[in-house]
PDB file of N, CA and C in Angstrom:
ATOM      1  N   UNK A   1      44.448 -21.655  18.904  1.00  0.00           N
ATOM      2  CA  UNK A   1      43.983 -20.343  19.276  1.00  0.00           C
ATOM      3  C   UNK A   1      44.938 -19.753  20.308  1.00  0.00           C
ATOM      4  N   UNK A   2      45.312 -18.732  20.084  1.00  0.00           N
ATOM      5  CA  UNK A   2      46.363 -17.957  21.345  1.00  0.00           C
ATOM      6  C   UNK A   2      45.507 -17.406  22.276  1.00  0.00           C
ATOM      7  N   UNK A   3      46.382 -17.698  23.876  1.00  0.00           N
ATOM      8  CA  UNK A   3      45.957 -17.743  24.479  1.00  0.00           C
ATOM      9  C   UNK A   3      45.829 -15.769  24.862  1.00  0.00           C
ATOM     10  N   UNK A   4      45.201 -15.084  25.393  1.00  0.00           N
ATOM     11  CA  UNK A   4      44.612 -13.712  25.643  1.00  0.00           C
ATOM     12  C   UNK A   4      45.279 -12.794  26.832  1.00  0.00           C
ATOM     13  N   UNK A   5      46.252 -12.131  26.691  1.00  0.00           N
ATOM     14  CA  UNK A   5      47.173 -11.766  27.661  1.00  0.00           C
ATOM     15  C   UNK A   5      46.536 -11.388  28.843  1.00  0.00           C
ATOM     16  N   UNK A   6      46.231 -11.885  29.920  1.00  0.00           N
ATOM     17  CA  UNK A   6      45.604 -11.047  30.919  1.00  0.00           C
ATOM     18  C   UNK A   6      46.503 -10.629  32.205  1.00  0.00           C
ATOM     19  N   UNK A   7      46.139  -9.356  32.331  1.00  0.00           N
ATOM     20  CA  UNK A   7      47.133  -8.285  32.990  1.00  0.00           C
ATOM     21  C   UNK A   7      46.612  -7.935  34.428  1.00  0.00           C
ATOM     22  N   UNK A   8      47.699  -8.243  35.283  1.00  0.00           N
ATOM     23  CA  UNK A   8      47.348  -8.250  36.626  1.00  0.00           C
ATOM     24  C   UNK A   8      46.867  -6.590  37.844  1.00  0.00           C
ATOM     25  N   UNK A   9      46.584  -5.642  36.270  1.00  0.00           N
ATOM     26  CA  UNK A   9      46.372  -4.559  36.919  1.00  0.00           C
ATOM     27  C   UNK A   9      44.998  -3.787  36.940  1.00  0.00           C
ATOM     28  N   UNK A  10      44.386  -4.984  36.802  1.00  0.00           N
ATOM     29  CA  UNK A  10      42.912  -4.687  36.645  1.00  0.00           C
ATOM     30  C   UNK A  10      42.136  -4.338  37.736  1.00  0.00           C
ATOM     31  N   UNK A  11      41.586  -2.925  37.755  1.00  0.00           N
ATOM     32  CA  UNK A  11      41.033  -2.465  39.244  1.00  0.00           C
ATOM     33  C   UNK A  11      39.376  -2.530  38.980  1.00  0.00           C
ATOM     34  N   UNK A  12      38.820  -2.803  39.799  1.00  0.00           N
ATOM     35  CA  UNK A  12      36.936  -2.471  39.386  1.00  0.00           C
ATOM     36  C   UNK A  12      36.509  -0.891  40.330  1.00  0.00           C
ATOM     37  N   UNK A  13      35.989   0.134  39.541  1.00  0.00           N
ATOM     38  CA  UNK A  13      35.801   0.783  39.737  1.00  0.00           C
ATOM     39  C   UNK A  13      34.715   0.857  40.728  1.00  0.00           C
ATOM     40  N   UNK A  14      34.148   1.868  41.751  1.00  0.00           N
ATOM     41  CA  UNK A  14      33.389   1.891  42.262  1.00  0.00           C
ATOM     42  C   UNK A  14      31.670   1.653  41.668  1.00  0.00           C
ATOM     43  N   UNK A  15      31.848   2.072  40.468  1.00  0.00           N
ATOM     44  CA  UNK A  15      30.660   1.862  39.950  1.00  0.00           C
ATOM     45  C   UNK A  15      30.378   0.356  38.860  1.00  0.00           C
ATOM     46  N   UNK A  16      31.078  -0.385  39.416  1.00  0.00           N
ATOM     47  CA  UNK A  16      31.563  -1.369  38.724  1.00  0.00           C
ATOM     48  C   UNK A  16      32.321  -1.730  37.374  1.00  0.00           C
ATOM     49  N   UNK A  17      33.086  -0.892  36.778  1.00  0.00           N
ATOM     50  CA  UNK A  17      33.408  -0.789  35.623  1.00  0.00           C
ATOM     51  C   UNK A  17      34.854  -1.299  35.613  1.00  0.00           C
ATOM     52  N   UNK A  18      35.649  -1.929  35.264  1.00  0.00           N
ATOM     53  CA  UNK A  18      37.109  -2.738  35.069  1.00  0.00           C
ATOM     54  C   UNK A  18      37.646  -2.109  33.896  1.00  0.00           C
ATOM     55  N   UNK A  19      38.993  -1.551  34.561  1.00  0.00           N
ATOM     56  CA  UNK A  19      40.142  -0.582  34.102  1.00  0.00           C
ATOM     57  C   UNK A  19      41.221  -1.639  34.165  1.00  0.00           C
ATOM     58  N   UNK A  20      41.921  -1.721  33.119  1.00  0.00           N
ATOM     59  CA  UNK A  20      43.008  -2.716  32.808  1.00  0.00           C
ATOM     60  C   UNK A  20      44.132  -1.211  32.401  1.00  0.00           C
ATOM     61  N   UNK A  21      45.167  -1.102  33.664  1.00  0.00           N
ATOM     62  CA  UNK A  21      45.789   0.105  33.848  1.00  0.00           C
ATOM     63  C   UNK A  21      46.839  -0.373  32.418  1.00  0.00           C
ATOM     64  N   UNK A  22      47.300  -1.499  32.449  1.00  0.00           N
ATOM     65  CA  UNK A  22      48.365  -1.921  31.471  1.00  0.00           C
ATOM     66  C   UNK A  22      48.041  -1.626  30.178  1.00  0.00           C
ATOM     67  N   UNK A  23      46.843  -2.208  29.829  1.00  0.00           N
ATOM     68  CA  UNK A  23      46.331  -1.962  28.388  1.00  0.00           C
ATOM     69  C   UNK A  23      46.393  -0.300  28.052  1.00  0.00           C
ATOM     70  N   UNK A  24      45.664   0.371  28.920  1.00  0.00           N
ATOM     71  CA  UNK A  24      45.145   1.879  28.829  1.00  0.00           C
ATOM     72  C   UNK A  24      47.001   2.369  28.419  1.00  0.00           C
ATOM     73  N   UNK A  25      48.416   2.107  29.344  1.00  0.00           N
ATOM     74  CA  UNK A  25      49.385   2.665  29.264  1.00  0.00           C
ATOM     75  C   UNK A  25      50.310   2.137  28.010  1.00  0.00           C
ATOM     76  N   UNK A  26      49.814   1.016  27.443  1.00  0.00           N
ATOM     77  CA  UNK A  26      50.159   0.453  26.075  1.00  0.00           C
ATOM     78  C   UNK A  26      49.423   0.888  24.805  1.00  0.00           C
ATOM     79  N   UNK A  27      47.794   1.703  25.163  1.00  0.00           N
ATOM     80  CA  UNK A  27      47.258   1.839  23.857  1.00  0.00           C
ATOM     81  C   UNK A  27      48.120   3.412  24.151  1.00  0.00           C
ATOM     82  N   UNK A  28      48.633   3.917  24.591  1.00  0.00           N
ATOM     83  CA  UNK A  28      48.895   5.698  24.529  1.00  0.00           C
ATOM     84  C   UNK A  28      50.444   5.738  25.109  1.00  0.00           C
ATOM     85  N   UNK A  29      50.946   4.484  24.022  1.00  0.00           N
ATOM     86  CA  UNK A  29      52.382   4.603  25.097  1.00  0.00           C
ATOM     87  C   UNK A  29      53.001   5.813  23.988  1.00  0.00           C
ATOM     88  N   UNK A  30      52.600   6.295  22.653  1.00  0.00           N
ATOM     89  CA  UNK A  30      53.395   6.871  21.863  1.00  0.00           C
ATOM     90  C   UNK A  30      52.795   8.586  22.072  1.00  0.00           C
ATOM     91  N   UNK A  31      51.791   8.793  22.783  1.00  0.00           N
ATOM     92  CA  UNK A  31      50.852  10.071  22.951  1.00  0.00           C
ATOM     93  C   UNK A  31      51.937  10.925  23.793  1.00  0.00           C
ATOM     94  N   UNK A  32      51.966  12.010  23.431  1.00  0.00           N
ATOM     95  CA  UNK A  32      53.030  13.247  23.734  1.00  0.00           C
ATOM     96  C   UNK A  32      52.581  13.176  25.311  1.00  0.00           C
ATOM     97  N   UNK A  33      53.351  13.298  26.175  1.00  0.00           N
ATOM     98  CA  UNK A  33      52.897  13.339  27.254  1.00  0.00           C
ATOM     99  C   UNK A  33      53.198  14.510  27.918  1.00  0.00           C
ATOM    100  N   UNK A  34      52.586  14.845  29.323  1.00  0.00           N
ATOM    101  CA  UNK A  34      51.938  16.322  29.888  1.00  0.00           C
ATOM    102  C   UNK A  34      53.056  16.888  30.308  1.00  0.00           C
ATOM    103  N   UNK A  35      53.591  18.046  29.976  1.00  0.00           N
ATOM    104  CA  UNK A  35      54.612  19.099  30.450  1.00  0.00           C
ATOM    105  C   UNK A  35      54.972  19.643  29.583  1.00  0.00           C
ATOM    106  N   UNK A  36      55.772  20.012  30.181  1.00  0.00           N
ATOM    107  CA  UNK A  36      57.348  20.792  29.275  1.00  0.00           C
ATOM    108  C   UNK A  36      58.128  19.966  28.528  1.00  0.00           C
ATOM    109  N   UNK A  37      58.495  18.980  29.216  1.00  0.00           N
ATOM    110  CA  UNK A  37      59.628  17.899  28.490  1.00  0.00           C
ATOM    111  C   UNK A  37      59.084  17.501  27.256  1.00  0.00           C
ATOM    112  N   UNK A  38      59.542  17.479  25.934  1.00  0.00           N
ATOM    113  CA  UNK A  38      59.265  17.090  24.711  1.00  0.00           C
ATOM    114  C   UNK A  38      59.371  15.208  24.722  1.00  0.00           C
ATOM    115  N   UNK A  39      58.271  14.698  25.557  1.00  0.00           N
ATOM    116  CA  UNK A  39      58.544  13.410  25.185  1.00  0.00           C
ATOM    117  C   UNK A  39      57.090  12.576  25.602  1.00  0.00           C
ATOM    118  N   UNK A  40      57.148  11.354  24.666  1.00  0.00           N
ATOM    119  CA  UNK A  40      55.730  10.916  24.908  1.00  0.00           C
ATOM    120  C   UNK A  40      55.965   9.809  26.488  1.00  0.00           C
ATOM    121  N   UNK A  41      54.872   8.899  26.332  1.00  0.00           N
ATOM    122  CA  UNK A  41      54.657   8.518  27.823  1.00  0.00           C
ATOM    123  C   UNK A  41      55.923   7.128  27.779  1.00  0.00           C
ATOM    124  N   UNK A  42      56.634   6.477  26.494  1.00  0.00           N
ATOM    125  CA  UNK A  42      57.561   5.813  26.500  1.00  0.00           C
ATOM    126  C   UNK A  42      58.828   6.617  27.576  1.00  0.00           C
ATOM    127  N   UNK A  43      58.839   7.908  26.992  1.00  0.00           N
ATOM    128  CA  UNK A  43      60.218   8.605  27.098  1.00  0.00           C
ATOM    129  C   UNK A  43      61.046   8.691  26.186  1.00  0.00           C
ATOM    130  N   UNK A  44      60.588   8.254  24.837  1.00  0.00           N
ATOM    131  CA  UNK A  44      61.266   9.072  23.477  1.00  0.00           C
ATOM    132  C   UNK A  44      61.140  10.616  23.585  1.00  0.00           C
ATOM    133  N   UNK A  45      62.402  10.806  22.747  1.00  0.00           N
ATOM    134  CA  UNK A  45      62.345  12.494  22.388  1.00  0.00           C
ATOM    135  C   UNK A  45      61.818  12.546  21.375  1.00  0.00           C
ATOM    136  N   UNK A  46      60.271  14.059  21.358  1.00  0.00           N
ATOM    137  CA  UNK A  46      59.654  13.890  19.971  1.00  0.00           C
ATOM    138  C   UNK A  46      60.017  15.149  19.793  1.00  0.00           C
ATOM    139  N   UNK A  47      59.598  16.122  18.185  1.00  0.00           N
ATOM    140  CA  UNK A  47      59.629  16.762  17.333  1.00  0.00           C
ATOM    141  C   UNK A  47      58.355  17.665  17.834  1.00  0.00           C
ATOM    142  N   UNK A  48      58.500  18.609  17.312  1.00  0.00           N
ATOM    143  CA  UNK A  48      57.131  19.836  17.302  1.00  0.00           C
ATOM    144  C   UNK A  48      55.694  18.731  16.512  1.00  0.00           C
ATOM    145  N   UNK A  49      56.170  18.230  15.308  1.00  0.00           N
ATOM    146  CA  UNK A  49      55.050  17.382  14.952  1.00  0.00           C
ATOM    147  C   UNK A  49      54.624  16.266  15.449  1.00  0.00           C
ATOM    148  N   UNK A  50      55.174  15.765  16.156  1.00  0.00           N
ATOM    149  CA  UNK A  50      55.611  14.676  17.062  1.00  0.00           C
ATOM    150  C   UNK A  50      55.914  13.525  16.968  1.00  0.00           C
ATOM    151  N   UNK A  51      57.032  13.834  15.867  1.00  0.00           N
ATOM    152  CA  UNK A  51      58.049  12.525  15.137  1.00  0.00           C
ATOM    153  C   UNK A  51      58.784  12.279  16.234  1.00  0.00           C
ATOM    154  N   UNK A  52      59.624  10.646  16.439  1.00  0.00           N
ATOM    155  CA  UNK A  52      60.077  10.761  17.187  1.00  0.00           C
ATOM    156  C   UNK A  52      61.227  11.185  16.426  1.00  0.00           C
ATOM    157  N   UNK A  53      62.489  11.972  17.940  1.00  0.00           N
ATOM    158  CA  UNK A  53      63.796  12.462  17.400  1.00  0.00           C
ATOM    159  C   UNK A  53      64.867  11.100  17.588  1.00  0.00           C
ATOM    160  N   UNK A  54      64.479  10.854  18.877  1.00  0.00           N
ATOM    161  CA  UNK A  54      65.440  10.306  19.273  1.00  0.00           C
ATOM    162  C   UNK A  54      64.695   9.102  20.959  1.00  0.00           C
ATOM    163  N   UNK A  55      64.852   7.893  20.319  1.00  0.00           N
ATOM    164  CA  UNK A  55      64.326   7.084  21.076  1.00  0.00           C
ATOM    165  C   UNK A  55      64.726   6.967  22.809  1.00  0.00           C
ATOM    166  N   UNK A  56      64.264   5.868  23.547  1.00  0.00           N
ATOM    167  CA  UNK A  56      64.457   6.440  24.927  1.00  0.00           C
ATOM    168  C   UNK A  56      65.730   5.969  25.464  1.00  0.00           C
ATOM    169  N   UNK A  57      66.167   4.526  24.641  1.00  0.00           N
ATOM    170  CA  UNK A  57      66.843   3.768  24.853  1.00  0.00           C
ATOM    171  C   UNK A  57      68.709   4.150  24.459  1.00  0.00           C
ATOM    172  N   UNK A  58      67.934   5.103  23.081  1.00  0.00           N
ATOM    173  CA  UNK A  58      69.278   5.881  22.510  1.00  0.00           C
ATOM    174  C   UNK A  58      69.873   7.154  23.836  1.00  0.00           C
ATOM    175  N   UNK A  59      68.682   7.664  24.074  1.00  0.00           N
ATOM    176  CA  UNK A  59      69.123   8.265  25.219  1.00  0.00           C
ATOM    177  C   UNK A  59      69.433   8.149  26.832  1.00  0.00           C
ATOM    178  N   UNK A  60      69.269   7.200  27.188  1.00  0.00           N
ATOM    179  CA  UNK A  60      69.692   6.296  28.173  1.00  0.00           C
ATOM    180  C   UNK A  60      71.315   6.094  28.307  1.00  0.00           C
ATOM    181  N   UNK A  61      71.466   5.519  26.442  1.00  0.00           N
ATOM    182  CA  UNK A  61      72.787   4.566  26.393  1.00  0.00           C
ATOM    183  C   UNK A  61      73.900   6.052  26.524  1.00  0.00           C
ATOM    184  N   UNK A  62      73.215   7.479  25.960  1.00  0.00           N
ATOM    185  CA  UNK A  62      74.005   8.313  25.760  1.00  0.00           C
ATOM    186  C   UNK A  62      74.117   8.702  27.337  1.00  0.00           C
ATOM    187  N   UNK A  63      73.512   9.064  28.080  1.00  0.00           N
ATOM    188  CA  UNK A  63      73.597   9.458  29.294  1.00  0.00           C
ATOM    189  C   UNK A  63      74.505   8.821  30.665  1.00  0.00           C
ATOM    190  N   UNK A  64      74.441   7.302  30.135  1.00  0.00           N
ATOM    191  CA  UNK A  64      75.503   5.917  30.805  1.00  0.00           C
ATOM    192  C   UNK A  64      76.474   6.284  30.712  1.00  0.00           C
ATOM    193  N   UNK A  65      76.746   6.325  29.059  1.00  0.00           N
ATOM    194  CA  UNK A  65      78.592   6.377  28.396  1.00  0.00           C
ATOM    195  C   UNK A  65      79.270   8.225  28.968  1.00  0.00           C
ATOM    196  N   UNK A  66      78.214   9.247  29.299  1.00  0.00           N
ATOM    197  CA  UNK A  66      78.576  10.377  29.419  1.00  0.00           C
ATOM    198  C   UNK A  66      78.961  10.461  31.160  1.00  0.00           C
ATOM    199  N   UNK A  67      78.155   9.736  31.631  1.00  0.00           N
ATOM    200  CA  UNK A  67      78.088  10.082  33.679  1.00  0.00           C
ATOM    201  C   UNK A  67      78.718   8.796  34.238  1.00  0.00           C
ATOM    202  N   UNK A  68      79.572   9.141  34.303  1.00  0.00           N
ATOM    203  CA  UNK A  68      80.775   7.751  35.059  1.00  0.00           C
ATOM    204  C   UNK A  68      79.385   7.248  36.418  1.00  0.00           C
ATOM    205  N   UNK A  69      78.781   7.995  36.914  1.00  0.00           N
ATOM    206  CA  UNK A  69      78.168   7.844  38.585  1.00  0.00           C
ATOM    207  C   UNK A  69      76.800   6.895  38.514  1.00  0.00           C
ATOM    208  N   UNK A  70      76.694   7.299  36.678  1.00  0.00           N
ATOM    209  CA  UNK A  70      75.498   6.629  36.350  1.00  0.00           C
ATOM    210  C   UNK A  70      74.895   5.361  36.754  1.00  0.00           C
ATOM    211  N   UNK A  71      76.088   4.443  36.075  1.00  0.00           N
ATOM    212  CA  UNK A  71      75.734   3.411  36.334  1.00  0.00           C
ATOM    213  C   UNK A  71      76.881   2.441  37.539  1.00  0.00           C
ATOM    214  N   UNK A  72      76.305   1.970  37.857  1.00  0.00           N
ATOM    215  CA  UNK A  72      76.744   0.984  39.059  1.00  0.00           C
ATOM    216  C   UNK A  72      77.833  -0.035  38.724  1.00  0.00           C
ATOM    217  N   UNK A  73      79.230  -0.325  38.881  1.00  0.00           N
ATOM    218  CA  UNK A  73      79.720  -1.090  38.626  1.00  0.00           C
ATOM    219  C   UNK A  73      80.091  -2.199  39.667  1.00  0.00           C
ATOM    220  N   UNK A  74      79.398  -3.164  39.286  1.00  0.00           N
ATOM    221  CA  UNK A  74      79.104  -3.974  41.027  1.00  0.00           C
ATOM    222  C   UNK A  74      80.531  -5.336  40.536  1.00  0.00           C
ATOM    223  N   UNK A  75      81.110  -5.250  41.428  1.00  0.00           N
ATOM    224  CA  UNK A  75      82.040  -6.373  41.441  1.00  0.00           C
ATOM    225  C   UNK A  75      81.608  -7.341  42.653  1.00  0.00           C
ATOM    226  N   UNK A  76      81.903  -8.565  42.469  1.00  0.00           N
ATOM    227  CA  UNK A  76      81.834  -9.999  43.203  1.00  0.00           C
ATOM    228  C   UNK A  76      82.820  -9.365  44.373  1.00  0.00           C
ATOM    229  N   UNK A  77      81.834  -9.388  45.617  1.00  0.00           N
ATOM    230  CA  UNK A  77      82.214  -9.464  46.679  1.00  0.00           C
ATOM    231  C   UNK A  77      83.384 -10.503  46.795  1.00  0.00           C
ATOM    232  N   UNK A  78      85.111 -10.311  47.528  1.00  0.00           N
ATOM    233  CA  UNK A  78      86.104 -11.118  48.146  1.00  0.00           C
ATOM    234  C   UNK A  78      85.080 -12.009  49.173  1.00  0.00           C
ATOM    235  N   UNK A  79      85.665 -13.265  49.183  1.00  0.00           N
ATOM    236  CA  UNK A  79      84.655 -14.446  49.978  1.00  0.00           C
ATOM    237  C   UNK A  79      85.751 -13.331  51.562  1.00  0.00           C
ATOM    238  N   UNK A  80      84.969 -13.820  52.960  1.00  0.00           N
ATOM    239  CA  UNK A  80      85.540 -13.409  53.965  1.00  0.00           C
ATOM    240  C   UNK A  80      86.451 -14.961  54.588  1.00  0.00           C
ATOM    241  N   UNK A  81      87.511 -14.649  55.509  1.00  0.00           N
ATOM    242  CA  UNK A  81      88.205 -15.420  55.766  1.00  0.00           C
ATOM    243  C   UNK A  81      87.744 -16.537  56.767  1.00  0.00           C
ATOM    244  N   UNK A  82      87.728 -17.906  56.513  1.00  0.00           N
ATOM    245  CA  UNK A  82      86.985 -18.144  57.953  1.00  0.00           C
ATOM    246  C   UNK A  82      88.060 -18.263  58.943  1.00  0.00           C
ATOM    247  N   UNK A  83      86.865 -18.335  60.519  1.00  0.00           N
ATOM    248  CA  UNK A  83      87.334 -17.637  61.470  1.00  0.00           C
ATOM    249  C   UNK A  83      87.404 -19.337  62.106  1.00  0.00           C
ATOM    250  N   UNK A  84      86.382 -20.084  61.763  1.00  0.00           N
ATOM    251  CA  UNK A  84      86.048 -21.068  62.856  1.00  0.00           C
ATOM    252  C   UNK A  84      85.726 -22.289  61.722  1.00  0.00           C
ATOM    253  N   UNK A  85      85.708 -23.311  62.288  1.00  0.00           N
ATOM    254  CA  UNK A  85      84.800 -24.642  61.715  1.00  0.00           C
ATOM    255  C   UNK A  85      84.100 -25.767  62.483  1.00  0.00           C
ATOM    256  N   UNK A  86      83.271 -26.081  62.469  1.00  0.00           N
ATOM    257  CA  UNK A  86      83.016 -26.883  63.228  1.00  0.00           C
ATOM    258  C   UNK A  86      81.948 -27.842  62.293  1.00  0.00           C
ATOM    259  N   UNK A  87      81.811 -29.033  63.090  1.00  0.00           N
ATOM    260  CA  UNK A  87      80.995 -30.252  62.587  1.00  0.00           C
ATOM    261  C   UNK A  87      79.914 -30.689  63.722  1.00  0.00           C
ATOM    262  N   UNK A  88      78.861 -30.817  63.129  1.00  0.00           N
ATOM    263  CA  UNK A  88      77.766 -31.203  64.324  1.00  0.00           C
ATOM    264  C   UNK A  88      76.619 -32.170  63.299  1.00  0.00           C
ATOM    265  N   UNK A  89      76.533 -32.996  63.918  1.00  0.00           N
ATOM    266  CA  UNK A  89      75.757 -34.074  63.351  1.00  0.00           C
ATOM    267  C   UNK A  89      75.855 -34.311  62.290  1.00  0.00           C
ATOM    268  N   UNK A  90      77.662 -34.462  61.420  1.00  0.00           N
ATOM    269  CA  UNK A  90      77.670 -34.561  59.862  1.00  0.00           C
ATOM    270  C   UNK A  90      78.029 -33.612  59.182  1.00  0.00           C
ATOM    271  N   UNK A  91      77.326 -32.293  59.538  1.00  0.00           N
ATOM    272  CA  UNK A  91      77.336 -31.221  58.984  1.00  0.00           C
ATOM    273  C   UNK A  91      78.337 -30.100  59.443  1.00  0.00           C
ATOM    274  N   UNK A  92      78.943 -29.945  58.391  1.00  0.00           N
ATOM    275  CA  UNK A  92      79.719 -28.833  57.952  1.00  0.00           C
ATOM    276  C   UNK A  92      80.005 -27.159  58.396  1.00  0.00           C
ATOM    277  N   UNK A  93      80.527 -26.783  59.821  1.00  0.00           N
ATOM    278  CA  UNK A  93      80.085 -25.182  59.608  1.00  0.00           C
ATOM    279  C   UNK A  93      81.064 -24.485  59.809  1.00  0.00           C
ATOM    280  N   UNK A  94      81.194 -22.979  59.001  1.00  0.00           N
ATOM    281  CA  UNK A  94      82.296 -22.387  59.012  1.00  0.00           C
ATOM    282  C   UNK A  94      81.723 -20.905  59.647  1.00  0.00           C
ATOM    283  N   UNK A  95      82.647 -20.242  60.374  1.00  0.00           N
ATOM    284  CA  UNK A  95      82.335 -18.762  60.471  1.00  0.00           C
ATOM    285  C   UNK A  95      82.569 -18.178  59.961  1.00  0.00           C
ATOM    286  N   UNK A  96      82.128 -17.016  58.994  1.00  0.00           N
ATOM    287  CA  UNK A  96      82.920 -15.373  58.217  1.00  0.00           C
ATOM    288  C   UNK A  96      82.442 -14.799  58.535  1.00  0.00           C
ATOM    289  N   UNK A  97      82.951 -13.592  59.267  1.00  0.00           N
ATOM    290  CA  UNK A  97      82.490 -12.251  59.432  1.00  0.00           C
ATOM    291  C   UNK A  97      81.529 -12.249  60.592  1.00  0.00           C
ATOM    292  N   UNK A  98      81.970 -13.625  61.496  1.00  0.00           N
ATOM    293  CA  UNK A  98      81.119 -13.868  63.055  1.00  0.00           C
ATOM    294  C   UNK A  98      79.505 -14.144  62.572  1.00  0.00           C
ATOM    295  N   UNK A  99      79.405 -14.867  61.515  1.00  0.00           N
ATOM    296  CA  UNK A  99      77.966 -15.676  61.042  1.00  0.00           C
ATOM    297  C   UNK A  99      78.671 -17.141  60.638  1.00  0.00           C
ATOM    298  N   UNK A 100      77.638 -17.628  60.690  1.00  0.00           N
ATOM    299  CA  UNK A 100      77.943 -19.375  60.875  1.00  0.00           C
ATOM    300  C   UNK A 100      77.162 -19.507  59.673  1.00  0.00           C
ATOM    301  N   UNK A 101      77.890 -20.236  58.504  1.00  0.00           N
ATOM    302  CA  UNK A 101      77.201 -20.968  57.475  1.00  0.00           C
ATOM    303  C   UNK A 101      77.587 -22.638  57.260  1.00  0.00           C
ATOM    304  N   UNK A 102      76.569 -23.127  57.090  1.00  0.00           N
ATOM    305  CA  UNK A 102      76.856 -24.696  56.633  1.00  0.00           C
ATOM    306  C   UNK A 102      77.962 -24.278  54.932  1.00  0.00           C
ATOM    307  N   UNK A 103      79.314 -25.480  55.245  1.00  0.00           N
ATOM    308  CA  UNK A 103      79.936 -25.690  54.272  1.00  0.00           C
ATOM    309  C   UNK A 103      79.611 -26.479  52.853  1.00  0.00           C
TER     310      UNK A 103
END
Protein backbone atom coordinates (compact mmCIF):
# COMPACT_ATOMS: atom_id res chain seq x y z
CA UNK A 1 0.00 0.00 0.00
CA UNK A 2 1.61 3.53 -0.74
CA UNK A 3 2.32 5.43 1.70
CA UNK A 4 -0.18 9.06 1.67
CA UNK A 5 1.76 12.25 0.97
CA UNK A 6 1.33 14.40 3.94
CA UNK A 7 2.08 18.08 3.51
CA UNK A 8 3.55 20.23 6.05
CA UNK A 9 1.20 23.16 5.32
CA UNK A 10 -1.67 22.26 7.06
CA UNK A 11 -3.27 25.17 9.10
CA UNK A 12 -6.56 24.48 11.45
CA UNK A 13 -8.83 27.07 11.02
CA UNK A 14 -10.39 28.95 13.74
CA UNK A 15 -13.44 27.09 13.55
CA UNK A 16 -11.68 23.98 13.45
CA UNK A 17 -11.56 23.00 9.93
CA UNK A 18 -7.86 21.82 8.29
CA UNK A 19 -6.70 23.55 5.05
CA UNK A 20 -3.86 21.64 3.39
CA UNK A 21 -2.49 25.01 1.50
CA UNK A 22 -0.33 22.51 -0.83
CA UNK A 23 -3.08 20.32 -1.97
CA UNK A 24 -5.62 23.42 -2.55
CA UNK A 25 -2.36 25.08 -4.86
CA UNK A 26 -1.88 21.63 -6.73
CA UNK A 27 -5.67 20.92 -7.34
CA UNK A 28 -5.83 24.69 -9.29
CA UNK A 29 -2.29 24.79 -10.34
CA UNK A 30 -3.65 24.93 -14.18
CA UNK A 31 -6.77 27.63 -13.27
CA UNK A 32 -6.14 31.02 -15.17
CA UNK A 33 -5.03 33.09 -12.54
CA UNK A 34 -6.20 36.80 -11.28
CA UNK A 35 -5.07 39.84 -13.45
CA UNK A 36 -4.02 41.02 -16.48
CA UNK A 37 -1.14 38.69 -17.14
CA UNK A 38 -2.43 35.81 -19.40
CA UNK A 39 -1.19 33.01 -17.18
CA UNK A 40 -2.47 30.34 -14.84
CA UNK A 41 -1.21 29.90 -11.15
CA UNK A 42 1.90 27.53 -12.62
CA UNK A 43 3.03 30.59 -14.75
CA UNK A 44 2.37 29.08 -18.18
CA UNK A 45 1.32 31.38 -20.94
CA UNK A 46 -2.38 30.61 -21.81
CA UNK A 47 -4.65 31.38 -24.89
CA UNK A 48 -8.08 33.34 -24.78
CA UNK A 49 -9.52 29.65 -24.38
CA UNK A 50 -7.09 28.81 -22.05
CA UNK A 51 -4.82 26.44 -23.94
CA UNK A 52 -1.63 26.59 -22.83
CA UNK A 53 0.72 28.76 -25.39
CA UNK A 54 3.71 28.43 -24.04
CA UNK A 55 4.90 26.69 -20.81
CA UNK A 56 6.69 28.41 -17.79
CA UNK A 57 9.81 26.68 -18.08
CA UNK A 58 10.00 27.47 -21.98
CA UNK A 59 9.78 30.90 -20.86
CA UNK A 60 12.20 31.14 -18.21
CA UNK A 61 14.86 29.31 -20.51
CA UNK A 62 13.94 32.16 -23.15
CA UNK A 63 14.36 35.03 -20.79
CA UNK A 64 18.06 33.43 -19.30
CA UNK A 65 19.51 32.99 -22.94
CA UNK A 66 18.06 36.76 -23.79
CA UNK A 67 19.33 38.88 -20.27
CA UNK A 68 23.07 38.32 -19.79
CA UNK A 69 22.17 39.93 -15.81
CA UNK A 70 19.73 37.18 -15.51
CA UNK A 71 21.37 34.65 -14.35
CA UNK A 72 24.27 34.47 -11.93
CA UNK A 73 27.48 33.12 -13.04
CA UNK A 74 29.14 32.09 -9.78
CA UNK A 75 32.77 30.96 -10.11
CA UNK A 76 34.87 29.04 -7.25
CA UNK A 77 36.20 31.54 -5.11
CA UNK A 78 40.65 31.79 -5.50
CA UNK A 79 41.62 29.92 -2.02
CA UNK A 80 43.32 33.20 0.01
CA UNK A 81 47.05 33.13 0.69
CA UNK A 82 48.07 31.98 4.05
CA UNK A 83 49.39 34.47 6.24
CA UNK A 84 50.39 32.30 9.34
CA UNK A 85 50.57 28.56 10.62
CA UNK A 86 50.67 27.31 13.61
CA UNK A 87 50.30 23.88 15.60
CA UNK A 88 48.72 23.52 19.02
CA UNK A 89 48.02 20.29 20.56
CA UNK A 90 48.55 18.26 17.14
CA UNK A 91 46.45 20.35 15.34
CA UNK A 92 46.95 22.11 12.32
CA UNK A 93 46.20 26.04 11.87
CA UNK A 94 46.53 28.34 9.10
CA UNK A 95 45.46 32.07 8.69
CA UNK A 96 43.59 33.59 5.36
CA UNK A 97 42.27 36.69 5.23
CA UNK A 98 43.19 37.23 9.29
CA UNK A 99 40.70 34.04 10.26
CA UNK A 100 42.29 31.00 11.63
CA UNK A 101 41.18 27.63 10.18
CA UNK A 102 42.27 24.12 11.25
CA UNK A 103 44.39 22.54 8.23
Amino acid sequence: MALKHRSKNIVTTARGKKIDSEALRRANETVRAVGNVPVNSRGDEIGPNGKVIKKREEIMNEYNSTNPNAVAHTQEKPELPIEETKVVDGVTYVKRGGVWYTA
